[in-house]
Each structure stands twice: as C-alpha cells, then as structure tokens.
Protein backbone atom coordinates (compact mmCIF):
# COMPACT_ATOMS: atom_id res chain seq x y z
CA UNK A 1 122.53 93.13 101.48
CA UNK A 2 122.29 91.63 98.13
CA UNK A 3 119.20 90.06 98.75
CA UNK A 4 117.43 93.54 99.81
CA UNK A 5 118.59 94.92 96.59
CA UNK A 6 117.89 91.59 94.85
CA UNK A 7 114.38 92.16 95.97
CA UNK A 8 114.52 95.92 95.45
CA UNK A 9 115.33 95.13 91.62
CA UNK A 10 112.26 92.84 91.43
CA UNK A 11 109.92 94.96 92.10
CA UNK A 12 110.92 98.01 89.93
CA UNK A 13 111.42 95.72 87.48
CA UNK A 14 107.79 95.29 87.71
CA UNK A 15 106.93 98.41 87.79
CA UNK A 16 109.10 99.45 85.00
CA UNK A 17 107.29 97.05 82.83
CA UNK A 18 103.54 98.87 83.82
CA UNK A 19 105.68 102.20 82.51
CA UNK A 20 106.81 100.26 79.43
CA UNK A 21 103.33 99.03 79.00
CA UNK A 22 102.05 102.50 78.94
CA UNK A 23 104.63 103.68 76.49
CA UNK A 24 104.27 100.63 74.20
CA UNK A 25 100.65 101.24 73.70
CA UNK A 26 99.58 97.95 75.05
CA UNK A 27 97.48 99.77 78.32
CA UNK A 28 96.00 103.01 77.94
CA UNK A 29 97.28 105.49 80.91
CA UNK A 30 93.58 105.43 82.07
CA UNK A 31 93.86 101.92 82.59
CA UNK A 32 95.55 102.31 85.58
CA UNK A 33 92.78 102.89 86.93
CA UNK A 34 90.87 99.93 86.50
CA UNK A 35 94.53 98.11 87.72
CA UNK A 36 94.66 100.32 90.74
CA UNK A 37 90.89 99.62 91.82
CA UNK A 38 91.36 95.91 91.00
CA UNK A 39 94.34 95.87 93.60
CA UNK A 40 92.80 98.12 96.13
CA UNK A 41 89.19 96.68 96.45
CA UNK A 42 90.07 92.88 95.63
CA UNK A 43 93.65 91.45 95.62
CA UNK A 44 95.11 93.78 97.99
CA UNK A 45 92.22 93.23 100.52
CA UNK A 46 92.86 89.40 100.56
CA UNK A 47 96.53 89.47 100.77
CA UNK A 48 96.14 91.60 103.61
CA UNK A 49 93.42 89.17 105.65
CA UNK A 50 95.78 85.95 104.87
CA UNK A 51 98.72 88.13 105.84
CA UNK A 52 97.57 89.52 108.86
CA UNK A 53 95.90 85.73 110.02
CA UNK A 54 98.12 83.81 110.04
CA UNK A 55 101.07 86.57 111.29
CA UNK A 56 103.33 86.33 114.31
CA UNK A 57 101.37 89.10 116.57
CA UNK A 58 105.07 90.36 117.66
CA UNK A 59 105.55 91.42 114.09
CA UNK A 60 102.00 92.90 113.99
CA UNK A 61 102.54 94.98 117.44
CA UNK A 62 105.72 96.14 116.55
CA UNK A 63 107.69 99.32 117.91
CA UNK A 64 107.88 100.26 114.16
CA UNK A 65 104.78 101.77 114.57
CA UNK A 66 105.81 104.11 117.09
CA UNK A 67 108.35 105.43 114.82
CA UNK A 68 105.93 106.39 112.48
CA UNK A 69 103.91 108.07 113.95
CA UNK A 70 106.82 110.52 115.96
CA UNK A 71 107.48 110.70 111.99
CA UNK A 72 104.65 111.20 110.82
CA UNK A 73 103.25 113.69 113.37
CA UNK A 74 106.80 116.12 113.40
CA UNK A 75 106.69 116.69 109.50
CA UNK A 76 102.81 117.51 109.70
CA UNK A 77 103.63 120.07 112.31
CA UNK A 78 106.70 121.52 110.47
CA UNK A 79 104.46 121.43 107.05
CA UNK A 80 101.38 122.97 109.18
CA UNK A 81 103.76 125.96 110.72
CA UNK A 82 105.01 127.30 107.85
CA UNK A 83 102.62 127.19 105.74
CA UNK A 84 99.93 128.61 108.22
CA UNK A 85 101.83 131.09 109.68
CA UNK A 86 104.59 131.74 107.16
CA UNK A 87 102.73 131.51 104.01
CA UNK A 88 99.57 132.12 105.25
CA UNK A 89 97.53 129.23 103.63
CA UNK A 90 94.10 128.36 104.35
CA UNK A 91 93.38 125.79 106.79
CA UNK A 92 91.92 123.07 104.42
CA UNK A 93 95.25 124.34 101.99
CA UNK A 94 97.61 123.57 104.68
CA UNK A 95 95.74 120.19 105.80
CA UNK A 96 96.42 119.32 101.89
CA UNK A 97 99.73 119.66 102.55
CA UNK A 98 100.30 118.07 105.42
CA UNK A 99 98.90 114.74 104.07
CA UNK A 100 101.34 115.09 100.86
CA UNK A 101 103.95 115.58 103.42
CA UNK A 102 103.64 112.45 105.36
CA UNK A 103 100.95 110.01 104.37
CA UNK A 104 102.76 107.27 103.01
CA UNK A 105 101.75 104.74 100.13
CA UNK A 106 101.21 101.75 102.07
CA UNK A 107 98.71 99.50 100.16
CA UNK A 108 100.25 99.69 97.01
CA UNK A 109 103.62 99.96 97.61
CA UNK A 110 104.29 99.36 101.04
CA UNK A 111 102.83 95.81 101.17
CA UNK A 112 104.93 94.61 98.46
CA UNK A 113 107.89 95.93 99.96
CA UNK A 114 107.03 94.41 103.16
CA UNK A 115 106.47 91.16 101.78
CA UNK A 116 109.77 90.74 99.17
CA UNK A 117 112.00 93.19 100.65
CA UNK A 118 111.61 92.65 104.49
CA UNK A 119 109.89 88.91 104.29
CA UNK A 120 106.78 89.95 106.11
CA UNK A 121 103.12 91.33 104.52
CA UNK A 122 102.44 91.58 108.27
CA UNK A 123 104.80 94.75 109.10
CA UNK A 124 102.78 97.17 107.43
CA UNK A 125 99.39 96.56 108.52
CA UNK A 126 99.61 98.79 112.04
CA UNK A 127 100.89 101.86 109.34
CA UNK A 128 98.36 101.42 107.52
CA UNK A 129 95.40 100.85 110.25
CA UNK A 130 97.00 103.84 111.42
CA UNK A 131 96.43 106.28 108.52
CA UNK A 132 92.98 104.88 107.73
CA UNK A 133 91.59 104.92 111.34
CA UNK A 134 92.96 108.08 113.00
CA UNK A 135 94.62 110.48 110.36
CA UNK A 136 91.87 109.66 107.73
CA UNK A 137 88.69 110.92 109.34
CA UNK A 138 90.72 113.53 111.42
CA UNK A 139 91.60 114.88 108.26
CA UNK A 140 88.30 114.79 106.63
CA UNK A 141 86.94 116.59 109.59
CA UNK A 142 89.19 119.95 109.40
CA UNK A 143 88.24 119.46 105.57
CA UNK A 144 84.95 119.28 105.69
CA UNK A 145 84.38 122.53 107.21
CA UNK A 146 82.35 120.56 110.03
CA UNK A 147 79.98 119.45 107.09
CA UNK A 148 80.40 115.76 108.33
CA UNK A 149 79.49 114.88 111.67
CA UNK A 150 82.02 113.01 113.83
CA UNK A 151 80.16 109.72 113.83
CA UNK A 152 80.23 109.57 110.08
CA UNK A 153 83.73 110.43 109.93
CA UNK A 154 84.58 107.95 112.12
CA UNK A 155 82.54 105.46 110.47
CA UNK A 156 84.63 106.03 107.41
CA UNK A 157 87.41 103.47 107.92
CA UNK A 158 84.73 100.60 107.98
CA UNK A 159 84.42 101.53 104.42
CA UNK A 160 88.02 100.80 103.42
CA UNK A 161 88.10 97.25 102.44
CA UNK A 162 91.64 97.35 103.62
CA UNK A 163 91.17 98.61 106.76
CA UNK A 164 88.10 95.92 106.90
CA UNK A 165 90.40 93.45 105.84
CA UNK A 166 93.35 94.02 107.85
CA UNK A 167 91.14 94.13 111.30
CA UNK A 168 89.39 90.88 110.35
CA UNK A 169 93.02 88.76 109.52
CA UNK A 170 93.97 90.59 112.84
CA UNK A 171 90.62 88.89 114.86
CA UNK A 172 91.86 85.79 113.55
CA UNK A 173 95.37 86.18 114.86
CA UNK A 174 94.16 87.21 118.17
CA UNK A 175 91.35 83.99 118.42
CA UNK A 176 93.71 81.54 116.56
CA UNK A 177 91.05 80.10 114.52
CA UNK A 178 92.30 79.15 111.26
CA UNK A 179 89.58 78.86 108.07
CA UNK A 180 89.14 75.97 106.65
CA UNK A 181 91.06 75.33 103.48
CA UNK A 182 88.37 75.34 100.80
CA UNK A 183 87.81 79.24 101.91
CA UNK A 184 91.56 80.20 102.23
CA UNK A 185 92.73 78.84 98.74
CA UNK A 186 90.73 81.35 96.51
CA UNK A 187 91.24 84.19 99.18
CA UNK A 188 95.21 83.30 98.63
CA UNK A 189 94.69 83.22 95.04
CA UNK A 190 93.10 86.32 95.00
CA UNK A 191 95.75 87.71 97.16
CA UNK A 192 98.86 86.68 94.87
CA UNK A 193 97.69 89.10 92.33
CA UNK A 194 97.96 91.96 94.44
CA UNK A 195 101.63 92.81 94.36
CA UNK A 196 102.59 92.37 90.31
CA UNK A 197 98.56 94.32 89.73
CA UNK A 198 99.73 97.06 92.04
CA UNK A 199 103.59 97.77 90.97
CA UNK A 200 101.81 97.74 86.95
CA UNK A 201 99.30 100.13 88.10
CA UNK A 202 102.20 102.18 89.60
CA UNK A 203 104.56 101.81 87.15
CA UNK A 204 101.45 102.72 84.33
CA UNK A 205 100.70 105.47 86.67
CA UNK A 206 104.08 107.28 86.54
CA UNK A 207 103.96 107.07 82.69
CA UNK A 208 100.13 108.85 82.71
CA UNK A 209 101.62 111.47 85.00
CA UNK A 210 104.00 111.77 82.53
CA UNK A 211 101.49 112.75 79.41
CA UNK A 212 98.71 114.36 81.21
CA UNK A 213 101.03 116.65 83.60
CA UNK A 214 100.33 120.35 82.29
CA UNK A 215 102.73 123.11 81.32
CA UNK A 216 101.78 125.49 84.76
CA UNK A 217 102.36 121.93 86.95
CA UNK A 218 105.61 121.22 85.22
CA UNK A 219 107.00 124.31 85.67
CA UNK A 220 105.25 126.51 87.96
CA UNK A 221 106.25 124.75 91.16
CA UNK A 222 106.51 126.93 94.69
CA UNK A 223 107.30 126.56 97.81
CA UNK A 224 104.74 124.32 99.16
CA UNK A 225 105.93 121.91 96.66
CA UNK A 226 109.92 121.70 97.74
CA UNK A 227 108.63 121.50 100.98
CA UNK A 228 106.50 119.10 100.65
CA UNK A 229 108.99 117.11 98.96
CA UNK A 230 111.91 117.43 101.37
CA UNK A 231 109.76 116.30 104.39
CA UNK A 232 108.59 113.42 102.55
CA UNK A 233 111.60 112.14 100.61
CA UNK A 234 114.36 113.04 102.71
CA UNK A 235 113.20 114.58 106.08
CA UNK A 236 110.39 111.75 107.73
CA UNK A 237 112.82 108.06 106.83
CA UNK A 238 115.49 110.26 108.52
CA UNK A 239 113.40 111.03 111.42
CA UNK A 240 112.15 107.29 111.46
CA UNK A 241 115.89 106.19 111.58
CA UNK A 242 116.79 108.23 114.19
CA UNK A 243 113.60 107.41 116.29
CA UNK A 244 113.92 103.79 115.80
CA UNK A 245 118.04 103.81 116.57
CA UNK A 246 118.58 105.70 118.80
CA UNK A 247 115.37 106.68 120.30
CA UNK A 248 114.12 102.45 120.27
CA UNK A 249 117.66 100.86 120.35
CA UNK A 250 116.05 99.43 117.41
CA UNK A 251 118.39 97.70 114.74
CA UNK A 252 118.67 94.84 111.53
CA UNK A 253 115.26 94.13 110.10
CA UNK A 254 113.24 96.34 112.30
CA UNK A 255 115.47 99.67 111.79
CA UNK A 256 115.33 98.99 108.09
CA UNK A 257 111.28 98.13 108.07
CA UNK A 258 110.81 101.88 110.19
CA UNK A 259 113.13 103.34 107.83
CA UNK A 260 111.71 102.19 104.47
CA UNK A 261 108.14 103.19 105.63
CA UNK A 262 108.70 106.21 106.01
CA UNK A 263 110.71 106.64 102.54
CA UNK A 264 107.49 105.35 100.85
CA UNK A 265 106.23 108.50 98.70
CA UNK A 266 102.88 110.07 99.05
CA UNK A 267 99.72 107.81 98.78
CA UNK A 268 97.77 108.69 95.25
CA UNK A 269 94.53 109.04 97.72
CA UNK A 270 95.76 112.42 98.86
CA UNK A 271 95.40 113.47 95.50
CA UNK A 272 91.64 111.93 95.36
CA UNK A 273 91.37 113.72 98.51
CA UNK A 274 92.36 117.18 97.17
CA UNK A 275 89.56 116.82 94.41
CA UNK A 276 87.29 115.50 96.04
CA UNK A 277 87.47 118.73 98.34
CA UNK A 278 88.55 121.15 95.55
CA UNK A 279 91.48 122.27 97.47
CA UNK A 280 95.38 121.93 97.16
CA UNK A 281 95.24 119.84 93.77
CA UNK A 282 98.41 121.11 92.11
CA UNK A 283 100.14 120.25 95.45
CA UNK A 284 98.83 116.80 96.31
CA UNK A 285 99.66 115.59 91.95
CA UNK A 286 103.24 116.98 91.90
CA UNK A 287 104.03 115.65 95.21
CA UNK A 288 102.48 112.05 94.35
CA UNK A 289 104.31 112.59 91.08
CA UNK A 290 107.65 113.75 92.51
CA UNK A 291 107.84 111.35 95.59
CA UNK A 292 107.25 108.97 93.65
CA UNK A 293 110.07 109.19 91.21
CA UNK A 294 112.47 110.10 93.89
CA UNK A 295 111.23 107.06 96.35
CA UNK A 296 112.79 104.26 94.28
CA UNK A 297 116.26 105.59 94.62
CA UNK A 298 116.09 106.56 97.75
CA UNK A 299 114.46 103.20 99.09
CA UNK A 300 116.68 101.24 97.08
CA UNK A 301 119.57 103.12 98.76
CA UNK A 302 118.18 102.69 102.11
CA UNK A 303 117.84 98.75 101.47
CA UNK A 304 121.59 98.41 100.31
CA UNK A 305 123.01 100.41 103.50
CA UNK A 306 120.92 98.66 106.54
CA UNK A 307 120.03 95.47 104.73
C-alpha cells in the first residue's frame, strides 16, 4: 500500500507544482495550452508506441476493459434518461452530458497513473482505443445533426496521434519486430517527457480554471451538473469495482487498475467538444473543473484501500 500512495504523492506533487507555477507567475494560465498540445501531439504519442511495443499482450487484452465499458455504458444511460425524459434536454444537450459523465481522462492522466501507480503504461491503452474509436465518432455523429457522413466520422480516430500511436506499438506487439535502437532512443526520449509535461499542464490547468471561471459558472450550478458529477466521481469506479469483483472474480492489481480508471475525471476534450458544437459548455467546464478536483482524493483513496 505505501508504494501506491508513494506513487500517488508523486504525481500530485507534480501537478501541484504546474498550479504553483501558475500562481507564482512563472507560466501564464494560457500556457497550458501549449504544455497540453506538447504532451498530446508529441510526448504522449511516443510513450504510448514504446509502451504498447514492447508490452506483455495479456496486459494489453485485459478483462479491465470489459469493466469499463459495463461502466461506462450504465452511467451514459442513467445520464441520457433523466435528462431526456426527466429534464427534457435536447439530444445534442444530453449527448454533452453523457460524455462529462463517463469519458475518462486517459492520455493525460491515466497514462501516468498507469505507468507509476500500477507499473504498466500498457493498461490503459484498450480504454483509451476504446473512447477514441467507438464512443468518439458515435458521439460526433448524434452531434453533428447527420452533417458528417459516417465514413468521415469513422475516419476520425486515424487523426488522433494517440490512437495512431497506440495501434502502431500494438502491430509491433502482435509481429514481434523490435526497431532498431538508433530509432527507439529519441522516440523514448521523447516519450519521458510526457508524464511530468502532462501533470504541469494539469496542475496549470486547474489554477486557469480557477481565474477565468465566471460568477454564473461558480454559482449557478443545476442539476445536470450534480449529476454529472456523482456518476463520474463516485457512481462509474463503484460500478467498475463491482464489475471487476464480483462480476470478473477480478482482484490485486487488476481490481485496482479497473477501479482507478474509472475514478479518472472527465477528459478536457469534452469541453473542446462542447464548443466546438456550441452546445452544453457550462456543463462539460464545471464538470472537467469539478472532477477534476474531486479525482485526486478519491483516486488517492482508492490506491491506499486495494493497493
């Protein structure tokens, strides 16, 4: 246990030190987005590829999967029935929501967790394949209005250098052809910056929230909020413990790895999403914003108890 939390301590350290940045001056909260970009399109990318290459394929084809998406899919229809039918919201409203509800920050969270915390980059890459290949463009589609056809919707994950990244370390594990070493070094060097670039983007990111957050999103939240929040924070790592104990028999390191997932907090994309479609804005910020805060707790918690 003391190493989970050990670990757990190192990486909010980290990201307490992007929020101290922010504070002290040194970064300017717009910064983070340069950080975030750097992490996502770059270091991230080739962390994943030598992760993913040179992974045991039992790790990759986990049953942790499985217990996200019975997560994953049970909050989006809890989300989707109350706020279509209760609180009559808009289609493209409730999809919105349903994202903030259970698409989980897996690139720049989730792979440093998998790496320090549970000792393996290679965990998340099926959660993450999974949101970018089959919950991404379904999403976009029910957005869209059908203003994207389904071939270019589906041609979307090919565009995610993390999804492109991921699926070429995973052709490697499959073949087992190994690069030579003059190619891997600078892709591994490029790949050690991802974790400390992505915990100061996050931690920066909290402390831009912080400034830029406006009087009706501090304190006009509803309902769609709280619920948001609940499912997310609370509701889907409980449903992912449950699935993977009792439902997979599953315990040690692979009940904590399907628990933790789930407790990561809403992906910042959903946010990018909700602008990008001019729909459910207010939602998607607060609940990055909010499940974010309440995620380091609540992970940390979940690391000292199964770990």
């Amino acid at each position: 246990m003391s190493g989970v939390v050990a670990a757990f301590v190192a990486l909010v350290s980290v990201a307490v030190l992007g929020y101290l940045v922010g504070v002290g001056g040194l970064l300017r909260a717009s910064d983070e987005l340069v950080l975030s970009r750097l992490a996502f399109f770059v270091a991230t990318p080739a962390l994943m590829f030598t992760t993913v290459s040179k992974a045991d394929l039992d790790s990759i084809f986990s049953p942790v999967l499985l217990t996200e998406v019975v997560a994953v899919a049970v909050v989006q229809l809890v989300y989707v029935f109350v706020a279509r039918l209760v609180w009559r919201r808009d289609r493209r409203e409730a999809t919105i929501g349903a994202l903030a509800a259970s698409y989980v920050n897996a690139g720049n969270l989730g792979v440093p967790i998998s790496i320090y915390v549970l000792g393996d980059g290679a965990l998340v890459a099926p959660i993450l394949l999974f949101q970018l290949i089959v919950i991404t463009p379904i999403s976009f589609l029910i957005l869209d209005k059908g203003g994207r056809s389904v071939r270019a919707a589906l041609l979307l994950p090919v565009r995610n250098p993390l999804t492109v990244a991921s699926l070429l370390g995973l052709a490697f594990a499959l073949s087992g052809v190994s690069l030579p070493v003059i190619v891997m070094r600078p892709i591994e060097l490029l790949g050690g910056a991802a974790v400390p670039v992505a915990l100061l983007a996050y931690g920066l990111s909290l402390y831009g929230s912080q400034r830029t957050a406006t009087p009706s999103e501090e304190n006009g939240l509803g309902g769609d909020v709280y619920l948001v929040v609940v499912l997310k924070a609370v509701v889907q790592p409980a449903l992912a413990y449950l699935m993977a104990r009792f439902g997979l028999g599953l315990d040690g390191s692979a009940l904590l790895a399907a628990t933790l997932f789930a407790a990561l907090p809403t992906a910042q994309n959903i946010y990018v999403y909700a602008v990008n479609y001019d729909t459910g804005r207010r939602l998607a910020r607060r609940a990055v914003l909010l499940t974010t805060v309440l995620s380091i707790p609540i992970m940390t918690g979940i690391g000292a108890v199964l770990g």
